[in-house]
Protein backbone atom coordinates (compact mmCIF):
# COMPACT_ATOMS: atom_id res chain seq x y z
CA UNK A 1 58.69 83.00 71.12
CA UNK A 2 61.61 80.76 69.40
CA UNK A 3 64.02 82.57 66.78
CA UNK A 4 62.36 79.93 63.91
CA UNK A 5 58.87 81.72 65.04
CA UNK A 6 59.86 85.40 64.22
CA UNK A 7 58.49 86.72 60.50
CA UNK A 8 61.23 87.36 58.03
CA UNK A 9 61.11 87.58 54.35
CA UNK A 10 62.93 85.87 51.75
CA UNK A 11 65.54 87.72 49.39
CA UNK A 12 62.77 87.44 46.70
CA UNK A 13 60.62 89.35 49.91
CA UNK A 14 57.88 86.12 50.08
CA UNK A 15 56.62 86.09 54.44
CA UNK A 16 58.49 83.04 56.12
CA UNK A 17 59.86 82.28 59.17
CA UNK A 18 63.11 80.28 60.02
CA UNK A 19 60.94 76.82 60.88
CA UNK A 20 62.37 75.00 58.37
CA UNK A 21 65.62 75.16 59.60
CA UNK A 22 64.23 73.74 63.18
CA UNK A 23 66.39 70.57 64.24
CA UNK A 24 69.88 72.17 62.24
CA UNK A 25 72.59 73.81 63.40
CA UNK A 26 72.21 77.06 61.76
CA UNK A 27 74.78 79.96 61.18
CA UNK A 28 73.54 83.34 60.70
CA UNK A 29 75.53 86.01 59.24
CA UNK A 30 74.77 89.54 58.26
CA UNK A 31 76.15 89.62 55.07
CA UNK A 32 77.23 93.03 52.23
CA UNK A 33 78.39 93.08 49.29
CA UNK A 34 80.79 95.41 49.01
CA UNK A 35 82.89 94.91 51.78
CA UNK A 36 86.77 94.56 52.23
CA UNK A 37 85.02 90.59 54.16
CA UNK A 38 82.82 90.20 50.89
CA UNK A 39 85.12 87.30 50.33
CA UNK A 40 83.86 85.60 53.20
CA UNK A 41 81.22 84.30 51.39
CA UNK A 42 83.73 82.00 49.98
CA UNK A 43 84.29 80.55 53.11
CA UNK A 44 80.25 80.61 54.11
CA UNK A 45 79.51 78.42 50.84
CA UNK A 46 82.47 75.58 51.41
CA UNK A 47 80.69 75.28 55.36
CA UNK A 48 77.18 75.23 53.32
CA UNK A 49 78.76 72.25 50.96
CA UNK A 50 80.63 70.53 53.31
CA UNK A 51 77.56 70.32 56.27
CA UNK A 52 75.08 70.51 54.27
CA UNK A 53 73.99 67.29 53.84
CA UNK A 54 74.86 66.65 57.79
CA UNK A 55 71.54 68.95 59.18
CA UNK A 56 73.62 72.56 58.95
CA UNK A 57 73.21 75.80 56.62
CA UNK A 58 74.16 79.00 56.45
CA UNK A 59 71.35 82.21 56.51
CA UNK A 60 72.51 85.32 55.27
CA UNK A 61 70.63 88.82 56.41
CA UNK A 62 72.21 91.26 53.75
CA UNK A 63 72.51 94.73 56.05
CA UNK A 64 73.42 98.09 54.30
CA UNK A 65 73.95 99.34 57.97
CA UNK A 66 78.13 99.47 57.74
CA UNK A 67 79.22 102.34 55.58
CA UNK A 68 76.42 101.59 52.61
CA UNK A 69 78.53 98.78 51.91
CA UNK A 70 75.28 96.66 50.39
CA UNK A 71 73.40 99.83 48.48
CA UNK A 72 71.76 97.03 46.19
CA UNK A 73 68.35 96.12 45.57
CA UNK A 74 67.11 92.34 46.50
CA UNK A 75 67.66 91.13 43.20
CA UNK A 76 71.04 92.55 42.71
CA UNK A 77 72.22 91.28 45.47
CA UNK A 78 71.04 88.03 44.85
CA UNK A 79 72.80 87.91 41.24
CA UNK A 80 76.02 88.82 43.11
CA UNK A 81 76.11 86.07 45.61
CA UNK A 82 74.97 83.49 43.09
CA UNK A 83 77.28 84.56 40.34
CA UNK A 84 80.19 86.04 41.85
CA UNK A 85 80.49 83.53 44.83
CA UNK A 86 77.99 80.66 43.93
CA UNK A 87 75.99 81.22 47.24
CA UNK A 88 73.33 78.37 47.56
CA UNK A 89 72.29 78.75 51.10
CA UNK A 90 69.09 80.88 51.75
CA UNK A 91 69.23 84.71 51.89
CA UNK A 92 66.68 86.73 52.98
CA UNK A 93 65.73 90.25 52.95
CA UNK A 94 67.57 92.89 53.78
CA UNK A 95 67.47 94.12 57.45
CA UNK A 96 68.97 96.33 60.19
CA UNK A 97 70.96 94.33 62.98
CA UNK A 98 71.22 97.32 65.03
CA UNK A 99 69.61 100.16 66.19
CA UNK A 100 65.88 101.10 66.78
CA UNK A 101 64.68 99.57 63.59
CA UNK A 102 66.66 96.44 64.43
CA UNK A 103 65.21 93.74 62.88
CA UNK A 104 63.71 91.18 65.82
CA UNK A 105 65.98 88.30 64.82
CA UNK A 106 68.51 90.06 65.59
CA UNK A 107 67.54 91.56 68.81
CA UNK A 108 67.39 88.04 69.60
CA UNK A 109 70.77 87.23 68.41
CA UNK A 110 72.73 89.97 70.00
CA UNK A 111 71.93 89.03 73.50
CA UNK A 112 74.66 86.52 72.85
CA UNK A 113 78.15 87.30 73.84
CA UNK A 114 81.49 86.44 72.13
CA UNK A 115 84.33 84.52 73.20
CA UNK A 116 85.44 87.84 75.14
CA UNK A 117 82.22 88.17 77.44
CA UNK A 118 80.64 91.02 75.24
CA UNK A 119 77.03 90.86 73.88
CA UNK A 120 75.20 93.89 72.31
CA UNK A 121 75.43 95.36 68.70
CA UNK A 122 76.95 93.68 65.76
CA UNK A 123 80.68 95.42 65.05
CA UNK A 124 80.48 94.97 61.22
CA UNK A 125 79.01 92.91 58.51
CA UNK A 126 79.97 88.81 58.52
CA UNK A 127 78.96 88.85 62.45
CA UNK A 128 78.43 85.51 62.83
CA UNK A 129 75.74 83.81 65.15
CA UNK A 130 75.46 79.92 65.54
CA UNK A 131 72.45 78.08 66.63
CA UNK A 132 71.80 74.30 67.74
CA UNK A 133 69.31 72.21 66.51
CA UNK A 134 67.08 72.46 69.17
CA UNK A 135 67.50 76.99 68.61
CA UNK A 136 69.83 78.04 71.08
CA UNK A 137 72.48 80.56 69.92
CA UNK A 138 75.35 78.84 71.08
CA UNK A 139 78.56 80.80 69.61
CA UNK A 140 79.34 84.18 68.40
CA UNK A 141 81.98 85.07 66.15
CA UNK A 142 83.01 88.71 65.27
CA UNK A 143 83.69 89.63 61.85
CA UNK A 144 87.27 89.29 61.43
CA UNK A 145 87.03 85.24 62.26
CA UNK A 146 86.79 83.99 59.23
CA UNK A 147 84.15 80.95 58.84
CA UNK A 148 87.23 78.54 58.18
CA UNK A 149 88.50 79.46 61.17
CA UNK A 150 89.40 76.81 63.57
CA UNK A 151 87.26 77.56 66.40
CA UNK A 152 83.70 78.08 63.68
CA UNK A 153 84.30 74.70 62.96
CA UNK A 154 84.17 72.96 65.67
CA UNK A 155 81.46 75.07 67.00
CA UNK A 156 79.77 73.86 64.33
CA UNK A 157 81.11 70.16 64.45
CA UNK A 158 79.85 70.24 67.85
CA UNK A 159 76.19 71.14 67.29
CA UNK A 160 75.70 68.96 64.51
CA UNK A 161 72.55 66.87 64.88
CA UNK A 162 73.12 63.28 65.01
């Protein structure tokens, strides 16, 4: 089974799955809204609006698995992202990332390692996974790299589809 095969639901909690995003480079990011990295979701929306329109976006998985740091109901959080940070790339429903009730996505996702070797649980919320077009999970970035960061970009640059 591919990552764009496994059931998720939207923020709004409507059954998908990530097909749509089949063919770009994705980057997936467990997201919370009240954070001390909250304002990283300035930095996710300028990669959404700048790649965008070049086969990229940004998922967000909101997780209130960090020190109840996104307590908020689906529609709350949606109202934050959207009118706090402007957020136009897709969120879906809340999830766990690790754990036993870690949501499958994920337990794809953290079988990837970092830059440092080390795979496993996410560390915090804005864990950042990016896939290629054709759904490999190509790069991890822990949560202190911010998605401006030098080596995000060109991670991303790189998996760009042509």
């Amino acid at each position: 089974m591919s990552i764009y095969d496994i059931p998720v639901n939207t923020i709004s909690g409507e059954p998908t799955t990530l097909e749509s995003l089949r063919g770009k480079a994705v980057l997936v990011v467990n997201v919370a809204s009240k954070c001390g990295l909250t304002p990283q979701y300035t930095g996710l929306e300028q990669l959404q609006e700048q790649y965008g329109e070049q086969g990229f976006s940004v998922v967000g998985f909101p997780c209130n698995q960090f020190n109840g740091q996104e307590p908020g109901t689906a529609e709350e959080i949606e109202t934050f992202c959207s009118t706090t940070y402007g957020v136009t790339f897709p969120l879906f429903e809340k999830i766990e990332v690790n754990g036993a009730d870690r949501h499958p996505v994920y337990a794809e996702l953290t079988k990837t390692a970092d830059a440092d070797g080390a795979a496993g649980d996410v560390q915090w919320n804005f864990e950042k996974f990016l896939i290629s077009p054709e759904g490999e999970v190509v790069a991890r970035f822990r949560p202190v790299t911010k998605p401006d960061d030098e080596q995000v970009v060109k991670a991303i640059e790189a998996v760009l589809p042509a």
